[in-house]
N, C-alpha and C. Protein backbone atom coordinates (compact mmCIF):
# COMPACT_ATOMS: atom_id res chain seq x y z
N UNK A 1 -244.54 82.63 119.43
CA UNK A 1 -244.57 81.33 118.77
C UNK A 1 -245.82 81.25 117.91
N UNK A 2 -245.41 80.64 116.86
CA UNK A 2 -246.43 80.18 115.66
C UNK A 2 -248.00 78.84 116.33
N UNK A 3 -249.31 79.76 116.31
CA UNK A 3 -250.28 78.61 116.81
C UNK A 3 -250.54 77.69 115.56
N UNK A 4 -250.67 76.73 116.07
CA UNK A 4 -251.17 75.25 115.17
C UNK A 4 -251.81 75.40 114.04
N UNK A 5 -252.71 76.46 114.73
CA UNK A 5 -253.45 77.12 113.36
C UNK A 5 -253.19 77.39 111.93
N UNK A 6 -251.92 78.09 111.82
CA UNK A 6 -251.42 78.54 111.29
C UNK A 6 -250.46 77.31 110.56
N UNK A 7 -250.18 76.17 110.90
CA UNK A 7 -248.65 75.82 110.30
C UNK A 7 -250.27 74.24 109.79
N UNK A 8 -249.47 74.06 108.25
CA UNK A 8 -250.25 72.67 108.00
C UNK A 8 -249.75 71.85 108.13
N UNK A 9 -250.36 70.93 109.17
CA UNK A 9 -249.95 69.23 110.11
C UNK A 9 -250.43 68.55 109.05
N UNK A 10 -250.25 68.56 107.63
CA UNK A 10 -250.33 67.21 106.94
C UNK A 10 -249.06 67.64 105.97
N UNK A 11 -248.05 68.52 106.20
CA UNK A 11 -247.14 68.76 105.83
C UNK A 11 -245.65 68.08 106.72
N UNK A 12 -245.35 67.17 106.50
CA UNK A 12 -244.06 66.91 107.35
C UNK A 12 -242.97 67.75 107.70
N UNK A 13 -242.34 68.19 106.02
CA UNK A 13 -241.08 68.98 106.08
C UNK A 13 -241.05 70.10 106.79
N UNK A 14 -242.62 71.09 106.84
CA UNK A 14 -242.76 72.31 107.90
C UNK A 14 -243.06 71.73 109.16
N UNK A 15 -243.94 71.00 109.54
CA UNK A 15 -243.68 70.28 111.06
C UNK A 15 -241.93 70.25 111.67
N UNK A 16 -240.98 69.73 110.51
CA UNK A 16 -239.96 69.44 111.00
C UNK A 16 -239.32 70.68 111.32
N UNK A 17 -239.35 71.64 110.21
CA UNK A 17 -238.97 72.84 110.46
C UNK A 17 -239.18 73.66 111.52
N UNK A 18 -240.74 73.91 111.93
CA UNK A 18 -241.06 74.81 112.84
C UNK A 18 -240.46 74.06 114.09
N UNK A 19 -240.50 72.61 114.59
CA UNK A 19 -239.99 72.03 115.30
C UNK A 19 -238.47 72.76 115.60
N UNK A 20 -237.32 72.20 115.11
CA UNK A 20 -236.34 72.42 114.52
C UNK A 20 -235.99 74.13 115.23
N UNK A 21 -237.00 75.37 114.60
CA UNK A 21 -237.11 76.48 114.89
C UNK A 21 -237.52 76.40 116.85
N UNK A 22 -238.14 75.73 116.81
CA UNK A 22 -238.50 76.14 117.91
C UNK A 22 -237.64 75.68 119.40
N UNK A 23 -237.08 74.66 118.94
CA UNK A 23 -235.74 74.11 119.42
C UNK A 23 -234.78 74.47 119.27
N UNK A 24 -234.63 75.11 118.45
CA UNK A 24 -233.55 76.23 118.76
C UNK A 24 -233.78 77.69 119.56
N UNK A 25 -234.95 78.14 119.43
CA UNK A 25 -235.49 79.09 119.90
C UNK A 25 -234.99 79.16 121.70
N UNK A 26 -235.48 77.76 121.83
CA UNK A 26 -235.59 77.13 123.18
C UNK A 26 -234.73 76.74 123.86
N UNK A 27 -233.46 75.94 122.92
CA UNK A 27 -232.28 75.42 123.75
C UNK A 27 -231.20 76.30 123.30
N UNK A 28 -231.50 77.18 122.12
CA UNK A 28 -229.92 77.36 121.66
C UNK A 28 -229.65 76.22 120.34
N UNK A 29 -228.60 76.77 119.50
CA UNK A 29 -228.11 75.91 118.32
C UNK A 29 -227.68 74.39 119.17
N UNK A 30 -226.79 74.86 120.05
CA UNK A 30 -225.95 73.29 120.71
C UNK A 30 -226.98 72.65 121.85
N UNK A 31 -227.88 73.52 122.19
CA UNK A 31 -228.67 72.00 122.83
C UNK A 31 -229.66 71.68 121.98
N UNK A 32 -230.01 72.59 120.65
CA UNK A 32 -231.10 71.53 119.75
C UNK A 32 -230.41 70.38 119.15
N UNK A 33 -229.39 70.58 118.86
CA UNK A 33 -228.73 69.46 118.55
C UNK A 33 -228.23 67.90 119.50
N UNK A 34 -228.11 68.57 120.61
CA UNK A 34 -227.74 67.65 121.94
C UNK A 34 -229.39 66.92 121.77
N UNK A 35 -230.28 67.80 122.17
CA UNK A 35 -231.54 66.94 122.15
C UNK A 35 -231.84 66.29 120.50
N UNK A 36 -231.74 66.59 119.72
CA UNK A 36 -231.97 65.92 118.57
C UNK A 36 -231.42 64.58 118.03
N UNK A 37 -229.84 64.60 119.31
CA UNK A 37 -228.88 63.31 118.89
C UNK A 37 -229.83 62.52 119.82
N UNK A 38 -230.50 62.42 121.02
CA UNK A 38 -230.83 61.78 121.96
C UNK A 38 -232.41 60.62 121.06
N UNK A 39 -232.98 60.86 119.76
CA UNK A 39 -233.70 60.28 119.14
C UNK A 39 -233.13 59.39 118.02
N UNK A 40 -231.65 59.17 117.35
CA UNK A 40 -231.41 58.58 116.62
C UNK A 40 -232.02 57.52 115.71
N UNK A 41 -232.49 57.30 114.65
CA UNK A 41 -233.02 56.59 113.96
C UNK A 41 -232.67 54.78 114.49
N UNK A 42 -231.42 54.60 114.00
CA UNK A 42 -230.85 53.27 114.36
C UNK A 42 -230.87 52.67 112.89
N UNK A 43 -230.36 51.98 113.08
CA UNK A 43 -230.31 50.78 111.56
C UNK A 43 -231.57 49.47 111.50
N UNK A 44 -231.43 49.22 110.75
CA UNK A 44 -231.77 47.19 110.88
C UNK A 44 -233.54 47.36 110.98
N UNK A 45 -233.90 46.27 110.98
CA UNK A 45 -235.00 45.58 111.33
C UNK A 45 -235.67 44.93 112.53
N UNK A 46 -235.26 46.01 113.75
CA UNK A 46 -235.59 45.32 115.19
C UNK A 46 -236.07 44.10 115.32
N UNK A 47 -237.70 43.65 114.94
CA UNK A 47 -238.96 43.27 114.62
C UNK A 47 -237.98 41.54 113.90
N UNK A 48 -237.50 41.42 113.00
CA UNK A 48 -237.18 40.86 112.59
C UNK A 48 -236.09 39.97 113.15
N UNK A 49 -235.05 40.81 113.74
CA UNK A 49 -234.19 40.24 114.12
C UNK A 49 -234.08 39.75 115.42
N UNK A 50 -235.45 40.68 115.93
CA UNK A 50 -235.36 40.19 117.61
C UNK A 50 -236.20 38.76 117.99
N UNK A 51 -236.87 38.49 116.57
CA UNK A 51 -237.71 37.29 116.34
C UNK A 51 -236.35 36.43 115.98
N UNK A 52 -235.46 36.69 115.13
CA UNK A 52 -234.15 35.50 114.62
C UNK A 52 -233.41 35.25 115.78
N UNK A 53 -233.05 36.37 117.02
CA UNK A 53 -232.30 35.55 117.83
C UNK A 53 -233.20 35.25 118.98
N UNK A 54 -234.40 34.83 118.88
CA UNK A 54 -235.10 34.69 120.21
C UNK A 54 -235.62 33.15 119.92
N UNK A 55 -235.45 32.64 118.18
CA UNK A 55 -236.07 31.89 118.04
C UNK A 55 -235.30 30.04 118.89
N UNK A 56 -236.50 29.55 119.68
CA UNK A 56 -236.21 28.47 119.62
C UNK A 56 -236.09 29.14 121.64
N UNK A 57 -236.03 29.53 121.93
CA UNK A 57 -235.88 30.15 123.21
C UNK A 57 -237.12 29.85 123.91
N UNK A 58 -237.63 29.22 124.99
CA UNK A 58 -238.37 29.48 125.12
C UNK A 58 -238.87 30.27 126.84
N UNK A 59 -239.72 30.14 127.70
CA UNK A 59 -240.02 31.04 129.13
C UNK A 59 -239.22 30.49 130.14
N UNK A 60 -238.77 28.96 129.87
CA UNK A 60 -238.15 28.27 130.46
C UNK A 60 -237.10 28.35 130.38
N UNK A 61 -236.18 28.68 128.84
CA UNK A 61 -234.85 28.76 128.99
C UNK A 61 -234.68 30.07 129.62
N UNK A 62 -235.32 30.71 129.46
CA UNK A 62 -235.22 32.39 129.66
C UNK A 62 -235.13 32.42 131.06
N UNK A 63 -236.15 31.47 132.04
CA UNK A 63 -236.24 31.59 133.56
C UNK A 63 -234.98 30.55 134.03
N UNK A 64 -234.42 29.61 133.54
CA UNK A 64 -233.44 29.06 133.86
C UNK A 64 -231.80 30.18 133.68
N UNK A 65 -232.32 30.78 132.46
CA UNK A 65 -230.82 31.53 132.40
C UNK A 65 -230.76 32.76 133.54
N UNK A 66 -232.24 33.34 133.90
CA UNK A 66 -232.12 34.67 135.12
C UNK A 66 -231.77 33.60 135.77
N UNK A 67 -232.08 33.01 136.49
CA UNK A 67 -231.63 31.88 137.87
C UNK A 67 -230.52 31.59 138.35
N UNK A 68 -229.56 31.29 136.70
CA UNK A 68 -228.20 31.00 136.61
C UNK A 68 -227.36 32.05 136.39
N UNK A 69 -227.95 33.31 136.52
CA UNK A 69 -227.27 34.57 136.26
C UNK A 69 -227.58 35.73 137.87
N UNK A 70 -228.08 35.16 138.39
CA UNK A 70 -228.73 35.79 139.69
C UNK A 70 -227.67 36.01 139.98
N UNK A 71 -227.02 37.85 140.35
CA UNK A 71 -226.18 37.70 141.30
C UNK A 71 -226.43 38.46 142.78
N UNK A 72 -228.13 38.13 142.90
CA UNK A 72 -228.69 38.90 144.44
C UNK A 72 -228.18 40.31 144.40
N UNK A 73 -228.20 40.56 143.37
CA UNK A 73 -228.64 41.96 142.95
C UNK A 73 -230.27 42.99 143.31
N UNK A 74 -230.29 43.64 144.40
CA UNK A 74 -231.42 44.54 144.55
C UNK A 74 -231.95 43.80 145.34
N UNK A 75 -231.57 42.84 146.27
CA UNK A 75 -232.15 42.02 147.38
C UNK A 75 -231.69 42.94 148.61
């Protein structure tokens, strides 16, 4: 295997590569890929949207709704 030394970390596209290489090296073609699906990007604006449906919510509705949803689960 290639030391750190050697590969330039202010380069992304070879980071991704040697990565990439080395995961395959390691799992095989079908588990670099198995592990590579397990990081998916995702869509959207988490940050944003988890602020639009939270808004107006507050510790109280939140502790009233576990309360009313309790089903003595892990007791």
């Amino acid at each position: 295997m290639t030391s750190n030394s050697t590969i330039d970390l202010n380069n992304p596209s070879l980071i991704r590569q040697k990565g990439i290489e080395a995961l395959t090296d390691a799992l095989g073609p079908l588990g670099m890929v198995k592990f590579m699906q397990q990081f998916g990007g995702g869509t959207g604006d988490y940050t944003k949207e988890r602020k639009e449906l939270l808004a107006g919510i507050t510790m109280d509705d939140f502790n009233r709704w576990c309360e009313e949803n309790d089903k003595g689960e892990g007791q």
